[in-house]
C-alpha atoms as a PDB file:
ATOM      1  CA  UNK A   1     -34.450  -5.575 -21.574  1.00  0.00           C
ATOM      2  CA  UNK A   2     -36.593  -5.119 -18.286  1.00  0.00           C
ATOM      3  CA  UNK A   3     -35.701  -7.363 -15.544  1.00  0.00           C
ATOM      4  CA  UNK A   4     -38.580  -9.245 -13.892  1.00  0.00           C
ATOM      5  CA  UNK A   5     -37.949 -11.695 -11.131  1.00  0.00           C
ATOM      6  CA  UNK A   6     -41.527 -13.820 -10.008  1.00  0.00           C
ATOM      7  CA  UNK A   7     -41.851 -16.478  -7.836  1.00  0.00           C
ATOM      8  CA  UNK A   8     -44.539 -18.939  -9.136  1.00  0.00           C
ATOM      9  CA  UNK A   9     -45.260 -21.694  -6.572  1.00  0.00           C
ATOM     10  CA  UNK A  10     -46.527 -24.150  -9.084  1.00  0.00           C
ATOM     11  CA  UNK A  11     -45.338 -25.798 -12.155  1.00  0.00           C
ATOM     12  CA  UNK A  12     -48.965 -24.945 -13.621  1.00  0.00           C
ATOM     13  CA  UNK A  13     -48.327 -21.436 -13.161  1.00  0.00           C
ATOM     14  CA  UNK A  14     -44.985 -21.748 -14.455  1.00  0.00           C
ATOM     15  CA  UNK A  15     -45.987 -23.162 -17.283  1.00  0.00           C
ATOM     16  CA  UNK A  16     -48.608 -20.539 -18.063  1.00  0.00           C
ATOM     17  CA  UNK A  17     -46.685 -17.726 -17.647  1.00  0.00           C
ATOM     18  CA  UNK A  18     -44.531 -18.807 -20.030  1.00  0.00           C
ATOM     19  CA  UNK A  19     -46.777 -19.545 -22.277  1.00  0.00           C
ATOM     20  CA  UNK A  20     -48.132 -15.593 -21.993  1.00  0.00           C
ATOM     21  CA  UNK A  21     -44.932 -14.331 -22.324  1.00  0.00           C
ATOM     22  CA  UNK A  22     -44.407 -16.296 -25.583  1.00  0.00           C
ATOM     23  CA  UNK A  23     -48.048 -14.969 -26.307  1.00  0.00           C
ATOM     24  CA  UNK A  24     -47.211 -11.040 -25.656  1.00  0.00           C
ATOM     25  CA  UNK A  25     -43.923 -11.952 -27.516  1.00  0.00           C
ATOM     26  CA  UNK A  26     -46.046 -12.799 -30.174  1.00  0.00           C
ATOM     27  CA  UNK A  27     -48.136  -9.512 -29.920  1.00  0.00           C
ATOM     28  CA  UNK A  28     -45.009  -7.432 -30.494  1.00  0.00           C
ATOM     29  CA  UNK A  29     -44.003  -8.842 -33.295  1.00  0.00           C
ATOM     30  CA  UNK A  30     -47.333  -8.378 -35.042  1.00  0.00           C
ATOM     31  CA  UNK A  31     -48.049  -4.463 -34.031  1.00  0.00           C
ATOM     32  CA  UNK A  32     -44.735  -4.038 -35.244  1.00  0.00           C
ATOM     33  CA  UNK A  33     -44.905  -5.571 -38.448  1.00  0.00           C
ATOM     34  CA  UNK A  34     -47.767  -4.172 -39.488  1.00  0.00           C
ATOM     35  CA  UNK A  35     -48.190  -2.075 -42.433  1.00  0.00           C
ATOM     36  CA  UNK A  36     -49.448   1.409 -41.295  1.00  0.00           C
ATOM     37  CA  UNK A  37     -53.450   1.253 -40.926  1.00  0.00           C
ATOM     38  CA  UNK A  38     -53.315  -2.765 -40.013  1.00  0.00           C
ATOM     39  CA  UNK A  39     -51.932  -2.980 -36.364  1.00  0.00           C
ATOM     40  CA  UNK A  40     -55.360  -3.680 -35.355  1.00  0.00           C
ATOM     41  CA  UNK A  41     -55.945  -6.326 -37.676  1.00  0.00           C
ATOM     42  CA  UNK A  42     -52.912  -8.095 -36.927  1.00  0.00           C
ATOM     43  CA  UNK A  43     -53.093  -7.999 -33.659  1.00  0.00           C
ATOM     44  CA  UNK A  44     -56.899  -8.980 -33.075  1.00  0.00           C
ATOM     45  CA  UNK A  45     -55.511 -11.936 -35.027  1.00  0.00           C
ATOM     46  CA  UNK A  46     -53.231 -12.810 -33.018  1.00  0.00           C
ATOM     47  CA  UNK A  47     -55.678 -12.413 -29.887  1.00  0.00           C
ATOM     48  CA  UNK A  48     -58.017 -15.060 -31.640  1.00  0.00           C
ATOM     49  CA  UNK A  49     -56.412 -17.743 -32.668  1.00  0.00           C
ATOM     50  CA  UNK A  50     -53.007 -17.470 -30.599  1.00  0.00           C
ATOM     51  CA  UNK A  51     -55.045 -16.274 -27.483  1.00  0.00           C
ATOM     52  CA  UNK A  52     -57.166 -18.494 -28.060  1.00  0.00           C
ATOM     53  CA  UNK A  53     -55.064 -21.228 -28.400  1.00  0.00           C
ATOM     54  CA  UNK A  54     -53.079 -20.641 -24.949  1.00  0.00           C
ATOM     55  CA  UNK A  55     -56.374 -21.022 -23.483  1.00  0.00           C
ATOM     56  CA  UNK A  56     -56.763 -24.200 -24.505  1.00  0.00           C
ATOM     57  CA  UNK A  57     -53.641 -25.051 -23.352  1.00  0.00           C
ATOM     58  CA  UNK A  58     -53.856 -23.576 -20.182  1.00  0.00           C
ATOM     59  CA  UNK A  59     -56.903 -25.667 -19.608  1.00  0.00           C
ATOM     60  CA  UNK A  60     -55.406 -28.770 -20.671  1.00  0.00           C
ATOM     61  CA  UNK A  61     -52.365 -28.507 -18.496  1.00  0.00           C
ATOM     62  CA  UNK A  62     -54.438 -27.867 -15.554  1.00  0.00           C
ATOM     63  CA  UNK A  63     -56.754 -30.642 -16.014  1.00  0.00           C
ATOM     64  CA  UNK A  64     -53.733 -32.499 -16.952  1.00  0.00           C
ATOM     65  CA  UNK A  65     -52.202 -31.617 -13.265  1.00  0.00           C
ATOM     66  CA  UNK A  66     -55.780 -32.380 -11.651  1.00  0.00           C
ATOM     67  CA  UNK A  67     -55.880 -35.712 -13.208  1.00  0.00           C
ATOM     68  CA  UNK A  68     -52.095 -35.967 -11.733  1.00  0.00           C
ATOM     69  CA  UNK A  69     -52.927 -35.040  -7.990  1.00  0.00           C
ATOM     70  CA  UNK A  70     -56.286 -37.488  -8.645  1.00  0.00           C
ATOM     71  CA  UNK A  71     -54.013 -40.409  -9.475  1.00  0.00           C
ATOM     72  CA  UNK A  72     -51.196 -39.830  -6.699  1.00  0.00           C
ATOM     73  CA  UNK A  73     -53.812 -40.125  -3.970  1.00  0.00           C
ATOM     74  CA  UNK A  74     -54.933 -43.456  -5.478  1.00  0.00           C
ATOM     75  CA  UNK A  75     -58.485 -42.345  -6.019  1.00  0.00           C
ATOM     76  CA  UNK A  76     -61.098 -45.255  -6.903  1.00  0.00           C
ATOM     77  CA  UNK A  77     -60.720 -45.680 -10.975  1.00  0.00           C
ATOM     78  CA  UNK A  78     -63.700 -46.599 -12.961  1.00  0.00           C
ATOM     79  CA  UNK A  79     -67.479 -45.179 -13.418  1.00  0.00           C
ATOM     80  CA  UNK A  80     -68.889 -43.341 -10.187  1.00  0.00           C
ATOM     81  CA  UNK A  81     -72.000 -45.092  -8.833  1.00  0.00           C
ATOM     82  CA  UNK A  82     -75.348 -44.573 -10.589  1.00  0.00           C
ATOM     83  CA  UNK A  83     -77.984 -43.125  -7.948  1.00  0.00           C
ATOM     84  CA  UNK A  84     -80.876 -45.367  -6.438  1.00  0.00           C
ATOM     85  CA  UNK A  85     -82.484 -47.132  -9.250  1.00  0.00           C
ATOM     86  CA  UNK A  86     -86.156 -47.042  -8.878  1.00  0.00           C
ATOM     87  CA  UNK A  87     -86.563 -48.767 -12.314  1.00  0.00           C
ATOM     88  CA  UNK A  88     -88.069 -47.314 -14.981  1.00  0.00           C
ATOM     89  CA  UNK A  89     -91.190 -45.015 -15.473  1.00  0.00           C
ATOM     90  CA  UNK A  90     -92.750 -45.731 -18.822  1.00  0.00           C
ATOM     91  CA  UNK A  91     -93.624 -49.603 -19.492  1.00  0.00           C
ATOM     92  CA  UNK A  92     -92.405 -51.669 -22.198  1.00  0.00           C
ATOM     93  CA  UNK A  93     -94.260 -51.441 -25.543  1.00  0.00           C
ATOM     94  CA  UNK A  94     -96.330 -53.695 -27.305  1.00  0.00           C
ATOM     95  CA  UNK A  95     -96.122 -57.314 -26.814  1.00  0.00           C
ATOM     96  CA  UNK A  96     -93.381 -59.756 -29.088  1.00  0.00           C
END
């Protein structure tokens, strides 16, 4: 086994790299499972709907950490402000 030290400076990046290891992990064990003439095929499988799936997660955790950092500073919670309302352009229709 290589040895790899990294610093990551975030638990985001932590938990991504991870994640990528699991996903190259995931790689190997594909290519070399493969029956001769299928590598490809197994492995372009794995890039589309495990790769894909880290994605997904990689997004959610760092939205997931935004939303965190949002809500520690005590940000105003509700709707944002509409712009200047100038009413409306078209009139109302027919009379009732």
């Amino acid at each position: 086994m290589e040895r790899f030290v990294v610093e990551v400076p975030t638990p985001l990046q932590r938990i991504i790299l991870e994640r990528a290891l699991a996903l190259a992990q995931e790689f190997e064990r594909a290519a070399d499972s493969a029956p001769d003439g299928q590598v490809l095929d197994r492995c372009e499988r794995v890039a589309l709907d495990s790769g894909r799936a880290f994605l997904r997660r990689a997004l959610e955790s760092a939205l997931e950490q935004q939303a965190e950092a949002v809500e520690k500073k005590g940000g105003p919670a509700g709707p944002a402000p509409a712009g200047h309302s100038g009413g409306t352009r078209a009139g109302r229709r027919g009379g009732s």
